[in-house]
Protein backbone atom coordinates (compact mmCIF):
# COMPACT_ATOMS: atom_id res chain seq x y z
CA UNK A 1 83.33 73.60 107.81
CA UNK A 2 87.10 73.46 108.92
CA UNK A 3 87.97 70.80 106.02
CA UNK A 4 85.57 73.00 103.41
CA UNK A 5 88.24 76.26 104.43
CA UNK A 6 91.44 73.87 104.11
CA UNK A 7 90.24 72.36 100.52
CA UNK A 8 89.59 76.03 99.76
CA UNK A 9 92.57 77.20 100.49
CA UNK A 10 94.32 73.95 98.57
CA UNK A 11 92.10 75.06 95.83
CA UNK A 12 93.29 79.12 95.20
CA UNK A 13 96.58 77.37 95.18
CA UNK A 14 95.93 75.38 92.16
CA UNK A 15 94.07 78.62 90.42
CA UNK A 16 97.55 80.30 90.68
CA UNK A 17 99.32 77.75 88.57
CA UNK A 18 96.32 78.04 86.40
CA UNK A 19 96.50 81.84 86.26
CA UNK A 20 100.60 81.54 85.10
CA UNK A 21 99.48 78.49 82.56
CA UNK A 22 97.01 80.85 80.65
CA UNK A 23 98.48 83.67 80.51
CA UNK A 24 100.53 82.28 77.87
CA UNK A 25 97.43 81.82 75.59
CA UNK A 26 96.96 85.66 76.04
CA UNK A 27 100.52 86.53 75.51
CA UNK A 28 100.50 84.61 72.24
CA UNK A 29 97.36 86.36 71.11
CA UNK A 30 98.81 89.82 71.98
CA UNK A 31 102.46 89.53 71.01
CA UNK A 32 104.30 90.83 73.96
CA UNK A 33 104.23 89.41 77.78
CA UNK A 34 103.81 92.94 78.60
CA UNK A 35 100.63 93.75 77.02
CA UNK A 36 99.36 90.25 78.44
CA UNK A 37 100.28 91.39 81.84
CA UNK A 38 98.62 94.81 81.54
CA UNK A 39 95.48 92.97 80.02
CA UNK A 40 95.39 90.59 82.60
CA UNK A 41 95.78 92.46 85.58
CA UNK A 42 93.25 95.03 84.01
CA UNK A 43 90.88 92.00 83.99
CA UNK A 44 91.58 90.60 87.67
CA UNK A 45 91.27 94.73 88.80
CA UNK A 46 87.67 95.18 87.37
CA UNK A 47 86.90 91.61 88.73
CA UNK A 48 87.83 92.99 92.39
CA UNK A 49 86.27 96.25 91.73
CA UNK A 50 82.62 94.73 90.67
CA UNK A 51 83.07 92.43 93.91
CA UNK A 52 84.10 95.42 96.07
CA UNK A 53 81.18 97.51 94.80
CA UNK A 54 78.74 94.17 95.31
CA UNK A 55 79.94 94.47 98.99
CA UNK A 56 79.70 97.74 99.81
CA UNK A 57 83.28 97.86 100.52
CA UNK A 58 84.76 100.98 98.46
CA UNK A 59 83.72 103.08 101.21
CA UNK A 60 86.84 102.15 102.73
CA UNK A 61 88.72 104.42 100.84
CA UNK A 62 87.77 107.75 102.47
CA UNK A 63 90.77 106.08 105.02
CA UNK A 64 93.13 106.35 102.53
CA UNK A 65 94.50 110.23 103.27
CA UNK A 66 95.48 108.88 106.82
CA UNK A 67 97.64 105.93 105.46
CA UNK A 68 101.74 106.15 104.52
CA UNK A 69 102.11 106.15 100.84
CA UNK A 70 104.61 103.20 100.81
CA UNK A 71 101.21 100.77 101.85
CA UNK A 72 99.75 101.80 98.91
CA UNK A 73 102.43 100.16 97.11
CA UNK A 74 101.98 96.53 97.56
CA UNK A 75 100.86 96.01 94.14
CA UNK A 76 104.26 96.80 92.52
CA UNK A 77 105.18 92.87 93.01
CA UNK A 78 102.19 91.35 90.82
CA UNK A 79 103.41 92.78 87.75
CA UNK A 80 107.01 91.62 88.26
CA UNK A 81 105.85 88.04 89.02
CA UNK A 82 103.23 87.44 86.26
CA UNK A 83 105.90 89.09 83.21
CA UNK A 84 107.77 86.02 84.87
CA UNK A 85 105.60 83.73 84.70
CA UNK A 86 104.91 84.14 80.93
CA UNK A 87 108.65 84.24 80.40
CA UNK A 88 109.44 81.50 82.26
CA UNK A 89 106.78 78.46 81.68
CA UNK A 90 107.92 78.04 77.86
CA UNK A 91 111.61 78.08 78.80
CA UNK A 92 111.30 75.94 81.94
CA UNK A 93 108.28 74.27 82.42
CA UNK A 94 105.07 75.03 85.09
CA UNK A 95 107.00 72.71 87.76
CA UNK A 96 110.32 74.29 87.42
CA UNK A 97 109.01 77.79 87.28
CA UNK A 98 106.46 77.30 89.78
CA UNK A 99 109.31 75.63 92.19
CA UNK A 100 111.61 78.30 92.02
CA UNK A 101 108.63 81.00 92.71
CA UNK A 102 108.18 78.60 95.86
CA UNK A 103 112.04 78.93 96.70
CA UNK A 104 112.05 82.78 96.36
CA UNK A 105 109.12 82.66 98.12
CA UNK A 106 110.03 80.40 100.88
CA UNK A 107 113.33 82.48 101.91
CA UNK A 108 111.98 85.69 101.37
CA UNK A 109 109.25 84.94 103.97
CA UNK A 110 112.54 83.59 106.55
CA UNK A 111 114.02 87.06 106.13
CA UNK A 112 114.57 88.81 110.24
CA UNK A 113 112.26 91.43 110.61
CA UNK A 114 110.64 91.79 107.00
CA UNK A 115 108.70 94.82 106.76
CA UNK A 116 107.75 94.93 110.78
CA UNK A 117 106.31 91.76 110.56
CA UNK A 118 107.03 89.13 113.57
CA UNK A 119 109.98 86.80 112.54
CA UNK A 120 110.34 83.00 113.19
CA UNK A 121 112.87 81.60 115.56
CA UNK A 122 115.01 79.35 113.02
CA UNK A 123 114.02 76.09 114.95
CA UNK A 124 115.38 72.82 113.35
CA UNK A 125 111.94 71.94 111.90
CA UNK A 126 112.50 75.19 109.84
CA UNK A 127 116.36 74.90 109.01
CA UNK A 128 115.67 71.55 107.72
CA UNK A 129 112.16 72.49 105.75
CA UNK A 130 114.74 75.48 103.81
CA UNK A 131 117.34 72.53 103.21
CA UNK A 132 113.99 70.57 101.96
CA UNK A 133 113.37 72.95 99.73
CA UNK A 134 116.64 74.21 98.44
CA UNK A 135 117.57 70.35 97.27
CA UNK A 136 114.64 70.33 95.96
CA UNK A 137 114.21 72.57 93.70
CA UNK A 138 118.07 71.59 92.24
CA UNK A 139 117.11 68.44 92.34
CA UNK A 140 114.10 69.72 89.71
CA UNK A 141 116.11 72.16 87.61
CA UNK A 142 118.79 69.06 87.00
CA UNK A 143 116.11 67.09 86.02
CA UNK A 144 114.48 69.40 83.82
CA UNK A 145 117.05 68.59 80.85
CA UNK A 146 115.64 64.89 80.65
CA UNK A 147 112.11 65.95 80.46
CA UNK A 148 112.38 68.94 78.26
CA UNK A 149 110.08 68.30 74.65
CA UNK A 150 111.69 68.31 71.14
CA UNK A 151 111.80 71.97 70.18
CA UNK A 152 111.71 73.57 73.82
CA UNK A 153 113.46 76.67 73.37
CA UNK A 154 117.39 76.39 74.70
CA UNK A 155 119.54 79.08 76.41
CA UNK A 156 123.31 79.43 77.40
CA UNK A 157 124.39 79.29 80.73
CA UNK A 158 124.65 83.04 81.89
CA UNK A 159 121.12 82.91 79.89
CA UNK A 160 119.85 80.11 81.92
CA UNK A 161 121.33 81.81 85.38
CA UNK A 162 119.47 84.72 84.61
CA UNK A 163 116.28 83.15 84.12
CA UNK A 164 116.70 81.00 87.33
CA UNK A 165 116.86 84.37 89.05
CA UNK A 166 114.37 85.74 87.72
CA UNK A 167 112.26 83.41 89.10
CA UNK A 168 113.97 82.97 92.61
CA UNK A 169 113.55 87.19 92.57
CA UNK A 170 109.66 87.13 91.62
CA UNK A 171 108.70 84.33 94.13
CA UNK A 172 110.68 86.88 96.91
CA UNK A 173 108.86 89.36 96.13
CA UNK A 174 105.17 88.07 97.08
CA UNK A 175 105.82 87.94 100.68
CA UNK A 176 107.05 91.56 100.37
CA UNK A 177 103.60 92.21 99.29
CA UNK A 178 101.40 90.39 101.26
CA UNK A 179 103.50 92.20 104.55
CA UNK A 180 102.59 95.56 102.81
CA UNK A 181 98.96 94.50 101.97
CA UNK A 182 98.16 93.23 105.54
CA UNK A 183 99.31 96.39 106.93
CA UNK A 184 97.16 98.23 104.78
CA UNK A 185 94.14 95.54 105.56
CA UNK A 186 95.08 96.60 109.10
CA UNK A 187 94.56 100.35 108.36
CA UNK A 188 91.57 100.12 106.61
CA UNK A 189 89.81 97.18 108.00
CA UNK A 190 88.48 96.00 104.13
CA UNK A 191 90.14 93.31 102.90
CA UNK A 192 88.52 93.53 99.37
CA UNK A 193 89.36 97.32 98.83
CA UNK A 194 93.16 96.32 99.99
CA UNK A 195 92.82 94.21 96.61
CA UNK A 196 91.32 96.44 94.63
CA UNK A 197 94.38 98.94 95.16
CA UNK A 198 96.93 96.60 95.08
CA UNK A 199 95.54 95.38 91.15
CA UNK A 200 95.45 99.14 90.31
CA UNK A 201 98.39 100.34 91.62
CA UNK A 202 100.04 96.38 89.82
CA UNK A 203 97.78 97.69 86.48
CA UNK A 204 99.10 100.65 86.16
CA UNK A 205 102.96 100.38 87.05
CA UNK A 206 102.82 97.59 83.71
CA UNK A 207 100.70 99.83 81.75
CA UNK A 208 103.55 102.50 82.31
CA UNK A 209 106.65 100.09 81.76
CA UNK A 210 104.74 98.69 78.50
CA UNK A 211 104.50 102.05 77.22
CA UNK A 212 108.03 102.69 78.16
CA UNK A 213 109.25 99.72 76.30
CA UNK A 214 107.24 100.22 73.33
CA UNK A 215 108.36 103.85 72.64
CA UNK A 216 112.17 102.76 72.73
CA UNK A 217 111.50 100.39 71.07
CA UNK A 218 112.17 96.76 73.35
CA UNK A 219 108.52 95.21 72.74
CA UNK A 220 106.07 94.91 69.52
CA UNK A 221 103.27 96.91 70.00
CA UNK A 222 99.94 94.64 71.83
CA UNK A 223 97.80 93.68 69.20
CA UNK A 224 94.19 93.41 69.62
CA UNK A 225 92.65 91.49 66.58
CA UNK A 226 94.05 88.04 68.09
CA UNK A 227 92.04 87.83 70.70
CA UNK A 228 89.07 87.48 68.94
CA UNK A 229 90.51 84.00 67.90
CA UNK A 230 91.72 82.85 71.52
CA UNK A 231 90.94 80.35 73.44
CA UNK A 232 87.89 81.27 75.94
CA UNK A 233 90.26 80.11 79.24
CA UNK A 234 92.81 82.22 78.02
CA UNK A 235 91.04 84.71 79.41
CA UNK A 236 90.97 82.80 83.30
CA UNK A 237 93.96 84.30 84.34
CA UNK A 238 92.51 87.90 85.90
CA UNK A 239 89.43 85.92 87.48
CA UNK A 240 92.43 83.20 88.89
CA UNK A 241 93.89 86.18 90.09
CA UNK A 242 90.89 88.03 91.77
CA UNK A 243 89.84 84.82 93.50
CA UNK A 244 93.29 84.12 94.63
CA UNK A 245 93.64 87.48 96.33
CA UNK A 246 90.10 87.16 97.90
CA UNK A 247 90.32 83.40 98.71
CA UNK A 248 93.80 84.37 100.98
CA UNK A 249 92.25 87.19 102.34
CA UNK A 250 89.22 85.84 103.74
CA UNK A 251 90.71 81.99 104.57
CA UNK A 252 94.12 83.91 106.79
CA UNK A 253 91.75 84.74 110.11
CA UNK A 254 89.63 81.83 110.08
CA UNK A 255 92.70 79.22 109.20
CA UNK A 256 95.49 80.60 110.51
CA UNK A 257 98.20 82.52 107.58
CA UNK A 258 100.98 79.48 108.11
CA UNK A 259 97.96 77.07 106.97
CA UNK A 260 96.58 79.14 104.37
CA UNK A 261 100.33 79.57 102.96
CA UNK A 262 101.09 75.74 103.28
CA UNK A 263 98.23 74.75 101.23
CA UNK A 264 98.43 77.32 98.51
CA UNK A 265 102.09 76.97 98.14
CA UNK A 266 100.97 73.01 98.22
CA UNK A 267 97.99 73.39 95.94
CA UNK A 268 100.03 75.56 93.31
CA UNK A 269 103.20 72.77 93.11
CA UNK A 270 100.37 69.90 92.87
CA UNK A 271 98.94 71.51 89.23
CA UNK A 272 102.09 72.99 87.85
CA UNK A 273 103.23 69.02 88.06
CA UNK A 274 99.88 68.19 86.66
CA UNK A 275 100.12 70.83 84.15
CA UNK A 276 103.82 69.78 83.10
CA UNK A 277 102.91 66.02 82.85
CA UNK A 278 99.90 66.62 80.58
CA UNK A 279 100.65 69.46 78.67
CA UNK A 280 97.56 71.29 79.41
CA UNK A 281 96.79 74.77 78.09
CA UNK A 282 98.89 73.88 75.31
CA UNK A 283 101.98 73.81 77.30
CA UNK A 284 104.78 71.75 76.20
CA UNK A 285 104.25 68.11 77.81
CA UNK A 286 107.64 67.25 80.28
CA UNK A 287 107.28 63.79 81.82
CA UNK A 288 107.00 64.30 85.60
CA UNK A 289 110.13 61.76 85.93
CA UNK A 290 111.34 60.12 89.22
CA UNK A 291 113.98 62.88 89.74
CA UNK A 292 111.56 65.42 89.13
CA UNK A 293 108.40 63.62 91.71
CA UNK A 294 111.71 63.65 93.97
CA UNK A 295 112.34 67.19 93.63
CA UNK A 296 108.85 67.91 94.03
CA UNK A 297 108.44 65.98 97.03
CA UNK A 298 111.09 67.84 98.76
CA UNK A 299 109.49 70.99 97.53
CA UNK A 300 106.13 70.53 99.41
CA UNK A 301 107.81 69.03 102.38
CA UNK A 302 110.09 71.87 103.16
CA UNK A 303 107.25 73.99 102.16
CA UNK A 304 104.92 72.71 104.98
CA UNK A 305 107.55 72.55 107.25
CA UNK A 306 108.63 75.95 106.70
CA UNK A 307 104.98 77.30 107.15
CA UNK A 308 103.62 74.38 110.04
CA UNK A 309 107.10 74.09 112.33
């Protein structure tokens, strides 16, 4: 049962890298990353909501009067880091976006006293997992130049800075929210209604910027007709979302959270080099070269050493 839970755990990993990979199909059918966001978190909210319902769990929410508004605001991160996933995957590739999600992620989650939430003494197992995983996600981005396809759309540098912290920033920010969401979990004791407000609380703060941005005028307007025509798995990325959520919640008290992270953070690297090398989901193909296995080495070493040490 113990090596069922771990290969879980490997597995919701790999459905987040899926989850970033179609969402591209979506935002190509609707014409603005925004309206793909808003679509797909709307799709991943009504998942949770049907599996909430199924488990009797909504009743949870009669607790919610006696909780601080600020838990209620864990969603606010999934909107930021999905926009940035669509952005980034054409620009950089799944590995290279993927690794610096990983990075932000990683040093976000070594911040002193985030949110309440016990700290790690910096051991040496942990100082040299964040070295591990600094070199190698430069050793990835230098790499990426080689492995780029013909046609792969090219920035300038203060262009490609900004992207690079974009991703760095939205990889930060999921440790934010899982601090938030597990304080919540601890307030109302239902994991799946935790989700379930986190998705609608993440639906509607993108509903609200894509309206924004559409009546000044920054984004097209989200067209509908197109998605008659797309691809049936570009609509996996709410359900990759939903079972992601729910597969973390349920494996963190029977695994351990430092496991659970290890092997999703593991599982999600694995695929977005899979993804990369094959050019699945119509992605750009970028041959997984030696400096780039390198990089990724380093990534999931640190990674595991961060989370295990």
């Amino acid at each position: 049962m113990h090596t069922a839970l771990l290969a879980a755990a490997l597995l919701v990993g790999c459905l987040l890298a899926v989850q970033a990979s179609v969402n591209l199909q979506l935002n190509s059918a609707v014409g603005t990353p925004y309206g793909a966001s808003t679509i797909q978190l709307g799709v991943a909210t009504g998942l949770l909501l049907v599996l909430a319902v199924a488990a009797g769990a909504l009743g949870a929410l009669g607790k919610l009067p006696d909780v601080e508004p600020w838990l209620l605001l864990g969603g606010l991160a999934s909107p930021l880091y999905i926009t940035s996933g669509i952005l980034l995957f054409p620009r950089l590739g799944a590995l290279a976006a993927v690794g610096l999600f990983v990075t932000g992620q990683m040093f976000a989650s070594l911040a002193l006293g985030l949110l309440g939430i016990a700290r790690k003494d910096l051991t040496v197992g942990i100082a040299l997992g964040a070295v591990a995983v600094l070199i190698g996600i430069v050793v990835i981005i230098r790499g990426q130049k080689a492995a780029a396809p013909a046609g792969a759309p090219k920035t300038s540098g203060a262009g490609r800075a900004a992207w690079l912290g974009l991703g760095i920033l939205a990889g930060a920010v999921l440790p934010v929210q899982g601090a938030v969401n597990a304080q919540l979990r601890d307030r109302l004791k239902e994991p799946i209604t935790v989700a379930v407000i986190s998705f609608t609380v993440a639906t509607f703060t993108i509903a609200v910027v894509l309206l924004v941005l559409y009546l000044t005028r920054r984004t097209s307007k989200p067209k509908i007709a197109p998605l008659k025509r797309m691809p049936w798995w570009g609509w996996l990325g709410g359900a990759c979302a939903a079972a992601y959520v729910t597969g973390t919640f349920l494996l963190m008290p029977s695994i351990g959270a430092a496991v659970t992270i290890a092997l999703t953070v593991t599982g999600q690297q694995l695929t977005s080099a899979l993804i990369d090398h094959r050019g699945l989901f119509r992605l750009p193909q970028r041959a997984l070269t030696k400096p780039r296995v390198i990089g990724l080495a380093l990534l999931i070493a640190g990674s595991l050493t961060i989370q295990l040490a």
